[in-house]
N, C-alpha and C. Protein backbone atom coordinates (compact mmCIF):
# COMPACT_ATOMS: atom_id res chain seq x y z
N UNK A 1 0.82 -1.19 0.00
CA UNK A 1 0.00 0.00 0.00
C UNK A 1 0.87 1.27 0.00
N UNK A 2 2.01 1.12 0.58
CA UNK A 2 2.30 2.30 0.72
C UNK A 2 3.14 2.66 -0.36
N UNK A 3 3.74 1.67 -1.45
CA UNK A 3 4.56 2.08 -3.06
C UNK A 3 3.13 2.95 -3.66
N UNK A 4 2.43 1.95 -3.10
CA UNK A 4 1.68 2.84 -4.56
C UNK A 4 1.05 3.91 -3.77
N UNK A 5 0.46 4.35 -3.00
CA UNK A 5 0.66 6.03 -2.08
C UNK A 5 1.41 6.72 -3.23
N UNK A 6 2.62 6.08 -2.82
CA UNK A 6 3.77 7.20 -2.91
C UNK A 6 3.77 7.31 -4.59
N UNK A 7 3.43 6.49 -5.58
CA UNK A 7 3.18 6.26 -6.63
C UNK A 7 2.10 7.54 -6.88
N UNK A 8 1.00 7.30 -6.54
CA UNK A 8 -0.16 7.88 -6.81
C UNK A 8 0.40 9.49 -6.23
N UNK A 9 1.14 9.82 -5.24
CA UNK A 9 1.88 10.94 -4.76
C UNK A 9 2.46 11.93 -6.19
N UNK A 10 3.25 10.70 -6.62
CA UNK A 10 4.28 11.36 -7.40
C UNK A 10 3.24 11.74 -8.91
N UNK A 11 2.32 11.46 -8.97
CA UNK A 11 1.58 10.87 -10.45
C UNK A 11 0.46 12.33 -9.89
N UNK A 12 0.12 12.88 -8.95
CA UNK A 12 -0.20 14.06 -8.33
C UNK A 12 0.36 15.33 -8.84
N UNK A 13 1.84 14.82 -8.38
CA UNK A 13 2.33 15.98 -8.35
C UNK A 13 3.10 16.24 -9.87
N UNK A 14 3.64 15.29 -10.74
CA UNK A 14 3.44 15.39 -12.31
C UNK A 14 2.50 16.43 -12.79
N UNK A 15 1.35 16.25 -12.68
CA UNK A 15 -0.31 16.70 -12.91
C UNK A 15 -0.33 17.84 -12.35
N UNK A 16 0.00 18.37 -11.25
CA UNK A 16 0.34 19.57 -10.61
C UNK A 16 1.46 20.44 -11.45
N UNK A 17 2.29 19.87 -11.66
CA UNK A 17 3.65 20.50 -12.10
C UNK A 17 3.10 21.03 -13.97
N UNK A 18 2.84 19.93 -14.73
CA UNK A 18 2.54 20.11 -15.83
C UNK A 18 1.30 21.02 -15.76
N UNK A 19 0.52 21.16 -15.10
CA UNK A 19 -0.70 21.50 -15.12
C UNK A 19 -0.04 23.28 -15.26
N UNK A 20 0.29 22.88 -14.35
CA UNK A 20 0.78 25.03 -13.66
C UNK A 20 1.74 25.65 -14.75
N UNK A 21 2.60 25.06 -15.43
CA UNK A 21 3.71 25.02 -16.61
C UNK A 21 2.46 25.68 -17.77
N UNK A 22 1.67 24.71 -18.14
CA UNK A 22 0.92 24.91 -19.18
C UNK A 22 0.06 25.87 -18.70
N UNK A 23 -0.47 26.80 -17.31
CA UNK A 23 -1.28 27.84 -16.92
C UNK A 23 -0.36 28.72 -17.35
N UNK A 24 0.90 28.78 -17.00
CA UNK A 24 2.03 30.28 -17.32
C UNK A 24 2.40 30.40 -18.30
N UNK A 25 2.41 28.84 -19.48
CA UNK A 25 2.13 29.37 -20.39
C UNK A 25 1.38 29.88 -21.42
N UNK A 26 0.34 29.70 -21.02
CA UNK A 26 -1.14 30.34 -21.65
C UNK A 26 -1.34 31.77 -21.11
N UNK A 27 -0.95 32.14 -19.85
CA UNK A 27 -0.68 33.15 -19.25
C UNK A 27 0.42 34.42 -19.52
N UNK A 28 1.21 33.78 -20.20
CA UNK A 28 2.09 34.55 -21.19
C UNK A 28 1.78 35.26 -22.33
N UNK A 29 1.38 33.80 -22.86
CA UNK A 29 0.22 34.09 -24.39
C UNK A 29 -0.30 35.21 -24.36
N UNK A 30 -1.40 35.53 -23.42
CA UNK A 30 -2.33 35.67 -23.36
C UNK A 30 -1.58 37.00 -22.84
N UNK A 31 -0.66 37.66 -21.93
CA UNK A 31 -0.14 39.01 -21.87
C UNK A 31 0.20 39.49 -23.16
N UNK A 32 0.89 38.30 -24.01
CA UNK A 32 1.86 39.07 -25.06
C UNK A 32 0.74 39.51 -26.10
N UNK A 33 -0.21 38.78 -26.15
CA UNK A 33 -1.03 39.10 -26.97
C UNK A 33 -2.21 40.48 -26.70
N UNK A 34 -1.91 40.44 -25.59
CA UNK A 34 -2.99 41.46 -24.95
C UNK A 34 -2.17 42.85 -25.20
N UNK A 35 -1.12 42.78 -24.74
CA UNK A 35 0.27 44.19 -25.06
C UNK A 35 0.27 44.25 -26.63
N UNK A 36 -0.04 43.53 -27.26
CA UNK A 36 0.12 43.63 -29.09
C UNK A 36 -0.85 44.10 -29.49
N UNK A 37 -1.84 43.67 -28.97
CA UNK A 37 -3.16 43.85 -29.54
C UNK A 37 -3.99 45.07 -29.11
N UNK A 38 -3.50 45.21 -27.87
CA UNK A 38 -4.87 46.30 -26.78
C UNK A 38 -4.00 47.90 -26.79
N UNK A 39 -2.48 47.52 -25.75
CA UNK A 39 -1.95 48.43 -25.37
C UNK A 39 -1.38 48.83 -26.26
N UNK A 40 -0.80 48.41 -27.30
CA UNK A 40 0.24 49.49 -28.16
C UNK A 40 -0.78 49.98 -29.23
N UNK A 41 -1.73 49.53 -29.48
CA UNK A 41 -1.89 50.48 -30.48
C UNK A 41 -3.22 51.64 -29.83
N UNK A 42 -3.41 51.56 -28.47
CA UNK A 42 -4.66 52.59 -27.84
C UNK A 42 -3.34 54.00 -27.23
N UNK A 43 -1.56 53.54 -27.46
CA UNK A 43 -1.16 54.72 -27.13
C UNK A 43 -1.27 55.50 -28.26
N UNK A 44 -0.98 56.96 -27.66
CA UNK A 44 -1.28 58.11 -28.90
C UNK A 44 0.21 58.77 -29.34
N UNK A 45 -0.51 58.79 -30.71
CA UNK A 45 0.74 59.16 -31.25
C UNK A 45 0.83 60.87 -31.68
N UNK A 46 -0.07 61.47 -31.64
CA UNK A 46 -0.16 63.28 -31.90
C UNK A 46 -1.58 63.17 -30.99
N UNK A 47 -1.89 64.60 -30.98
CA UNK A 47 -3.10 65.03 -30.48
C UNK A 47 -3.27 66.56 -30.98
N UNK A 48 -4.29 66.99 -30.90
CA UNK A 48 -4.40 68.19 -31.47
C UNK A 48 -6.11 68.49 -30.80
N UNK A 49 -5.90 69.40 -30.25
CA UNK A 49 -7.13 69.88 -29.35
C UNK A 49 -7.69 68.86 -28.74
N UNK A 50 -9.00 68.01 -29.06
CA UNK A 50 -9.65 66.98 -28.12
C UNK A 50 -9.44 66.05 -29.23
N UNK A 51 -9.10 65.94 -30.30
CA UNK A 51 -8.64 64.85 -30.94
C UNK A 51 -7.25 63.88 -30.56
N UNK A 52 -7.36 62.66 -30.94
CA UNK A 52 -6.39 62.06 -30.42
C UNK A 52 -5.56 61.37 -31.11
N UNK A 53 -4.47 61.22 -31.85
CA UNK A 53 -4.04 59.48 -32.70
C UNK A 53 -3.80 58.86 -32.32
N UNK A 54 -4.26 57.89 -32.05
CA UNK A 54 -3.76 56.62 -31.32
C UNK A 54 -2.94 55.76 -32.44
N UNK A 55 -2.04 54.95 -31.97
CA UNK A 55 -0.96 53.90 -32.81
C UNK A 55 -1.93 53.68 -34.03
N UNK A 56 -2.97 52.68 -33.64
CA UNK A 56 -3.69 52.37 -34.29
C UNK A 56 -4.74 53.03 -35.30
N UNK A 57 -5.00 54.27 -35.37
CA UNK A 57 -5.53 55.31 -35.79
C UNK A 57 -4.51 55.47 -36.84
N UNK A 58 -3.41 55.33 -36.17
CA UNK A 58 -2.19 56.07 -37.09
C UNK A 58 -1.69 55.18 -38.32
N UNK A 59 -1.88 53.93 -37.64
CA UNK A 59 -1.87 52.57 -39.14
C UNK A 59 -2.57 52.58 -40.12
N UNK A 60 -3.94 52.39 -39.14
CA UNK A 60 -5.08 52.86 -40.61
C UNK A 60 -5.04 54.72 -41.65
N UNK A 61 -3.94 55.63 -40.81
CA UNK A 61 -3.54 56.49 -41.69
C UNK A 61 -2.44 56.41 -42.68
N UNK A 62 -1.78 55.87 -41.76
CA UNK A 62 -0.51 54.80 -43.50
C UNK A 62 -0.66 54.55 -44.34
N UNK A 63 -2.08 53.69 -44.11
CA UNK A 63 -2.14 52.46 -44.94
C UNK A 63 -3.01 53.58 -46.12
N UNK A 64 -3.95 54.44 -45.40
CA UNK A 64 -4.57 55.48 -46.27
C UNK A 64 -3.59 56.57 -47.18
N UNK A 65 -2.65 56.76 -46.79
CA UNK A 65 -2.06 57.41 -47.58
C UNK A 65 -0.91 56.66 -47.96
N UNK A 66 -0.94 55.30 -48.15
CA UNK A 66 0.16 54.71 -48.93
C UNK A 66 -0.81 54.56 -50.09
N UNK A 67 -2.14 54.52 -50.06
CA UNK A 67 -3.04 54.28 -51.33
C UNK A 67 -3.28 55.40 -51.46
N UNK A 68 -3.48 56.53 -51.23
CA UNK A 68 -3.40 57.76 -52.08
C UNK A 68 -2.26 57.98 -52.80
N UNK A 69 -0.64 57.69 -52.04
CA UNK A 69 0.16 57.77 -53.27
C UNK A 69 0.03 56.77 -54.48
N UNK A 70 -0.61 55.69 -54.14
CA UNK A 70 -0.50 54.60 -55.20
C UNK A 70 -1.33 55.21 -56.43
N UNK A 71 -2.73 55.86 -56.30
CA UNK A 71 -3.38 56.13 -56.62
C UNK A 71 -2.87 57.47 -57.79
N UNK A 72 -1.97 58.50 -57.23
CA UNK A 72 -0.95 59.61 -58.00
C UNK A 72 -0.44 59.39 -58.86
N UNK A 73 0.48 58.12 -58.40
CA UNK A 73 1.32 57.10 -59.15
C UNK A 73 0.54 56.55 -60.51
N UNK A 74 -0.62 56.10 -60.26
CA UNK A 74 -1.01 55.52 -61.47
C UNK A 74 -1.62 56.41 -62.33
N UNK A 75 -2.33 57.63 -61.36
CA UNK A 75 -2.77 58.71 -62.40
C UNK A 75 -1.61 59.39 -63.32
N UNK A 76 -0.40 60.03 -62.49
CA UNK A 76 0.72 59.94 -63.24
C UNK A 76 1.24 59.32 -64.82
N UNK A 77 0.96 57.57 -63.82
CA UNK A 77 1.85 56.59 -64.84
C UNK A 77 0.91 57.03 -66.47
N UNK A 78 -1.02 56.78 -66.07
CA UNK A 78 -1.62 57.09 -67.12
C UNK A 78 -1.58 58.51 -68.07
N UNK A 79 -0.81 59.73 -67.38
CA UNK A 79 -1.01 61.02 -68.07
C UNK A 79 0.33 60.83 -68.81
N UNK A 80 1.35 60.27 -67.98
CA UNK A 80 2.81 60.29 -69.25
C UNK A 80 3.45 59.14 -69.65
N UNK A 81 2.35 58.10 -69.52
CA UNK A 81 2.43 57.19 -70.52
C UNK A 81 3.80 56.34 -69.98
N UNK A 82 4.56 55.63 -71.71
CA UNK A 82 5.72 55.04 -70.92
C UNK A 82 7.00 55.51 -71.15
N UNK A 83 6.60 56.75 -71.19
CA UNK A 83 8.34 57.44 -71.08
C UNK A 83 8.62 58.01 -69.62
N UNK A 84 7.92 57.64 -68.76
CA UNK A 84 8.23 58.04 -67.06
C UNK A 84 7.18 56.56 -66.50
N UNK A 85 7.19 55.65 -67.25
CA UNK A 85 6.37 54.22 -66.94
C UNK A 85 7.46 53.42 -65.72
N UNK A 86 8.67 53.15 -65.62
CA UNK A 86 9.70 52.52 -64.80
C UNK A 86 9.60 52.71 -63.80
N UNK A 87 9.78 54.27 -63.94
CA UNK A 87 10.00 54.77 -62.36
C UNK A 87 8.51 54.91 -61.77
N UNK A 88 7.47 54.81 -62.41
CA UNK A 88 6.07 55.07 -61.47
C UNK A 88 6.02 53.54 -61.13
N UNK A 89 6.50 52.61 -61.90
CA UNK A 89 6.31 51.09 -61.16
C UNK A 89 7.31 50.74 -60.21
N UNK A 90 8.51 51.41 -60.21
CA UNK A 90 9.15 51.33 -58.90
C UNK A 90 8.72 51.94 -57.79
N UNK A 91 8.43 52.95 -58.04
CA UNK A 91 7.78 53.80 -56.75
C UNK A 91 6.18 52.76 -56.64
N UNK A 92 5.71 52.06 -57.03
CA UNK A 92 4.66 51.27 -56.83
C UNK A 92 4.76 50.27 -56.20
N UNK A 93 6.33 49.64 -56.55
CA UNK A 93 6.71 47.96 -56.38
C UNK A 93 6.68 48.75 -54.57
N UNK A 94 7.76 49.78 -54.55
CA UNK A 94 8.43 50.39 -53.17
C UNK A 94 7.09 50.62 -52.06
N UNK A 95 5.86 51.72 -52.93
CA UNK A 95 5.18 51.78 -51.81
C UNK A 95 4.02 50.22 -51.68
N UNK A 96 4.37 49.67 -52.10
CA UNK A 96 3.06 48.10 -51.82
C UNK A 96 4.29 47.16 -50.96
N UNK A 97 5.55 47.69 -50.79
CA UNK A 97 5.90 46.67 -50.05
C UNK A 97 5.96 47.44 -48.69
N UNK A 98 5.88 48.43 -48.52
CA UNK A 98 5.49 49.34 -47.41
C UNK A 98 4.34 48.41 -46.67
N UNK A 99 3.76 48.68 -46.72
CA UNK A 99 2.23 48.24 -46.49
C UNK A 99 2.24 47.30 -45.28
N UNK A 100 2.84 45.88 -45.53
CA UNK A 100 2.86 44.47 -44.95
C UNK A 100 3.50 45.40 -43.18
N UNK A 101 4.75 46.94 -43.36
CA UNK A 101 5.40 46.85 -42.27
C UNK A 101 4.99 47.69 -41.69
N UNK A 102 3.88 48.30 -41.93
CA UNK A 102 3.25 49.77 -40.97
C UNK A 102 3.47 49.27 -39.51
N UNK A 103 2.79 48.63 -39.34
CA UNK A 103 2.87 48.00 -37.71
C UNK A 103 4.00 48.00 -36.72
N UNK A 104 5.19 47.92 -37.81
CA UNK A 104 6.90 47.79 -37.04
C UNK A 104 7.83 48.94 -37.42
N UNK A 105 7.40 49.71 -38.80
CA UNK A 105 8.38 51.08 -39.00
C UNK A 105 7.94 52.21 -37.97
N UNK A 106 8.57 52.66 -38.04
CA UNK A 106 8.57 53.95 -37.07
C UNK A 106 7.46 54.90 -37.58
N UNK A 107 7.16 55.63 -36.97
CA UNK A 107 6.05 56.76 -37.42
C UNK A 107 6.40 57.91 -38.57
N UNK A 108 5.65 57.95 -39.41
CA UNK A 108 6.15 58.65 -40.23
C UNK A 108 5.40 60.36 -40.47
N UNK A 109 6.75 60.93 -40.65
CA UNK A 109 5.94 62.60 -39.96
C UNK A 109 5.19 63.04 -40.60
N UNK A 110 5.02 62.73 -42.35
CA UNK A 110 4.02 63.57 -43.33
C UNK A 110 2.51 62.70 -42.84
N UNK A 111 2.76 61.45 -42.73
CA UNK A 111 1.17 61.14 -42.35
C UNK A 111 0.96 61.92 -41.06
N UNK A 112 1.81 62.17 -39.93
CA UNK A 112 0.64 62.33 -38.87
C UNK A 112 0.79 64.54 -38.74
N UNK A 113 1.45 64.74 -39.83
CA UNK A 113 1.33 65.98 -40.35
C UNK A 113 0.16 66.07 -41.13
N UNK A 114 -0.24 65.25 -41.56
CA UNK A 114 -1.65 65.26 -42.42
C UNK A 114 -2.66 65.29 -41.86
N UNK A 115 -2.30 64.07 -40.95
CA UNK A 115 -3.52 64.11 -39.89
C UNK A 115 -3.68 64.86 -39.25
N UNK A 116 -2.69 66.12 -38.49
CA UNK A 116 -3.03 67.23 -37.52
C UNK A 116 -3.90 68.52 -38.58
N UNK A 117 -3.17 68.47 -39.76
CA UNK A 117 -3.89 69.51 -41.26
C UNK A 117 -5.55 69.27 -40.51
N UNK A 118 -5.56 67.99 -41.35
CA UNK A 118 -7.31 67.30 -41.50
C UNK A 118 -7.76 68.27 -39.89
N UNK A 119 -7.54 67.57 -38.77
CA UNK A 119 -8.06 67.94 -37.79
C UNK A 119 -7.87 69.40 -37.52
N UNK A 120 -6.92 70.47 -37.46
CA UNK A 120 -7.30 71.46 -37.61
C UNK A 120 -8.23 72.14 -38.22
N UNK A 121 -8.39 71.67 -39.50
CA UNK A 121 -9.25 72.46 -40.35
C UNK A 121 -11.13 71.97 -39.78
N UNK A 122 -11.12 70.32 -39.42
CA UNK A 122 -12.45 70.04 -38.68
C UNK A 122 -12.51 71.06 -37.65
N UNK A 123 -11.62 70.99 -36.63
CA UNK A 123 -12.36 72.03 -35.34
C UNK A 123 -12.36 73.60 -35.51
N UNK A 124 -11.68 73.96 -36.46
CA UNK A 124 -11.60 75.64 -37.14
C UNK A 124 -13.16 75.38 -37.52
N UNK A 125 -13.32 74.88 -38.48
CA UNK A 125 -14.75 74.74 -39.08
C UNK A 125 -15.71 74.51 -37.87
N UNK A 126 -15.87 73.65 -36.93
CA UNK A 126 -16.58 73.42 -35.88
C UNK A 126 -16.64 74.71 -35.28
N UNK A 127 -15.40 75.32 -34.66
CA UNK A 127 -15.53 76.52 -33.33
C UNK A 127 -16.15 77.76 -34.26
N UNK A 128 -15.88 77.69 -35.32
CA UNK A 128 -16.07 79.23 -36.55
C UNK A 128 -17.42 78.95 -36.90
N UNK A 129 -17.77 78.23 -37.54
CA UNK A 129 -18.67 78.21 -38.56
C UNK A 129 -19.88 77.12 -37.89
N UNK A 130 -19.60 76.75 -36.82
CA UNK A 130 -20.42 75.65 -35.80
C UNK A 130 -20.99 74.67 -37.22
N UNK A 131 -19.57 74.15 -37.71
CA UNK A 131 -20.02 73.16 -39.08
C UNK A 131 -19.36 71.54 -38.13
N UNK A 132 -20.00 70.53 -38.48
CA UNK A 132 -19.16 69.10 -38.22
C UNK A 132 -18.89 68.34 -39.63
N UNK A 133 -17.60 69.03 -40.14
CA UNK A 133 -16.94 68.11 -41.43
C UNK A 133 -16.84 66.73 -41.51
N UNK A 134 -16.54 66.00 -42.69
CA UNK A 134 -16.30 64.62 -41.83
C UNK A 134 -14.74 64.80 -42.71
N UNK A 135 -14.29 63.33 -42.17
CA UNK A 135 -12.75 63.23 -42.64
C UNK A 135 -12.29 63.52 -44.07
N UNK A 136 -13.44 62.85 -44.82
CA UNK A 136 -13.37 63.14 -46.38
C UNK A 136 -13.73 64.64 -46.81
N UNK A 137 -14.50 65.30 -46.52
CA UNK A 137 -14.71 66.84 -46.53
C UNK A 137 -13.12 67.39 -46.42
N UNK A 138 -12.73 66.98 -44.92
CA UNK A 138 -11.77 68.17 -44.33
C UNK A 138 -10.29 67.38 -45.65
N UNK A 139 -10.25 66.18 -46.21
CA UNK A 139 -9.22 66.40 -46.92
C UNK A 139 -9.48 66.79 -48.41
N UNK A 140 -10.70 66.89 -48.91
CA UNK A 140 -11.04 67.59 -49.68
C UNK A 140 -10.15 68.97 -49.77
N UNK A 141 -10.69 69.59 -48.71
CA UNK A 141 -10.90 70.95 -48.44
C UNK A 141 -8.74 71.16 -48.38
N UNK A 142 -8.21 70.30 -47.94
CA UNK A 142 -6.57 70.12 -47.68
C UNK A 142 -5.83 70.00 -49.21
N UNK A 143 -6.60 69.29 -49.97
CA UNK A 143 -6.44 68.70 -51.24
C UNK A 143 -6.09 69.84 -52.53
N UNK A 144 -7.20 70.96 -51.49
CA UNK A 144 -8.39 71.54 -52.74
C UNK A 144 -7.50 73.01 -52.88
């Protein structure tokens, strides 16, 4: 009786040991993923009156003005044809491989210079003219 106690002891504490191993590591997981996902992109990256950029705000502005240049680019490529055709597909190949690394390059100053433009011109218009622009208006109006 008493091997196997000590049997059934050790076969306990296996089950204990593995058990708690596999809690810290799900518990890890589950930080690293929470810091990737929650916290880095709710910090801010500019602000401008009660507006805010958050990381994540600021990706989905990348990614928006990596397709507005794409968009130049091809209007470009179509107005001068293919005697300036190379270089609008390099600058194409360059900004589409951009894209995949918004998440890990560093912040880049003309987007969140764009973004403070846009938002100035919304709350000028708001405090002046008691107007509420929306995003596409106010880069209209930046564009225009």
């Amino acid at each position: 009786m008493n091997r196997r106690q000590r049997e059934q002891r050790r076969q306990r504490l296996v089950t204990i040991v593995v058990g708690s191993a596999i809690g810290l590591a799900l518990l890890a997981v589950l930080i690293g993923v929470s810091y990737d996902r929650l916290w880095i992109p709710s910090r801010p990256v500019a602000q401008v009156g009660g507006a805010t950029l958050t990381r994540g705000g600021y990706w989905a502005e990348r990614r928006n003005e990596i397709a507005r240049q794409i968009v130049q680019n091809l209007q470009l490529q179509a107005m001068f044809g293919t005697q300036f055709g190379n270089q609008f597909e390099q600058q194409l190949v360059t900004l589409d491989a951009q894209v995949p690394n918004i998440r890990t390059e560093g912040v880049d100053d003309a987007t969140v210079s764009g973004w403070v433009d846009r938002q100035l011109i919304i709350q000028n218009a708001a405090s002046e003219y008691n107007l509420q622009p929306s995003d596409g208006e106010a880069a209209q109006q930046l564009l225009g």
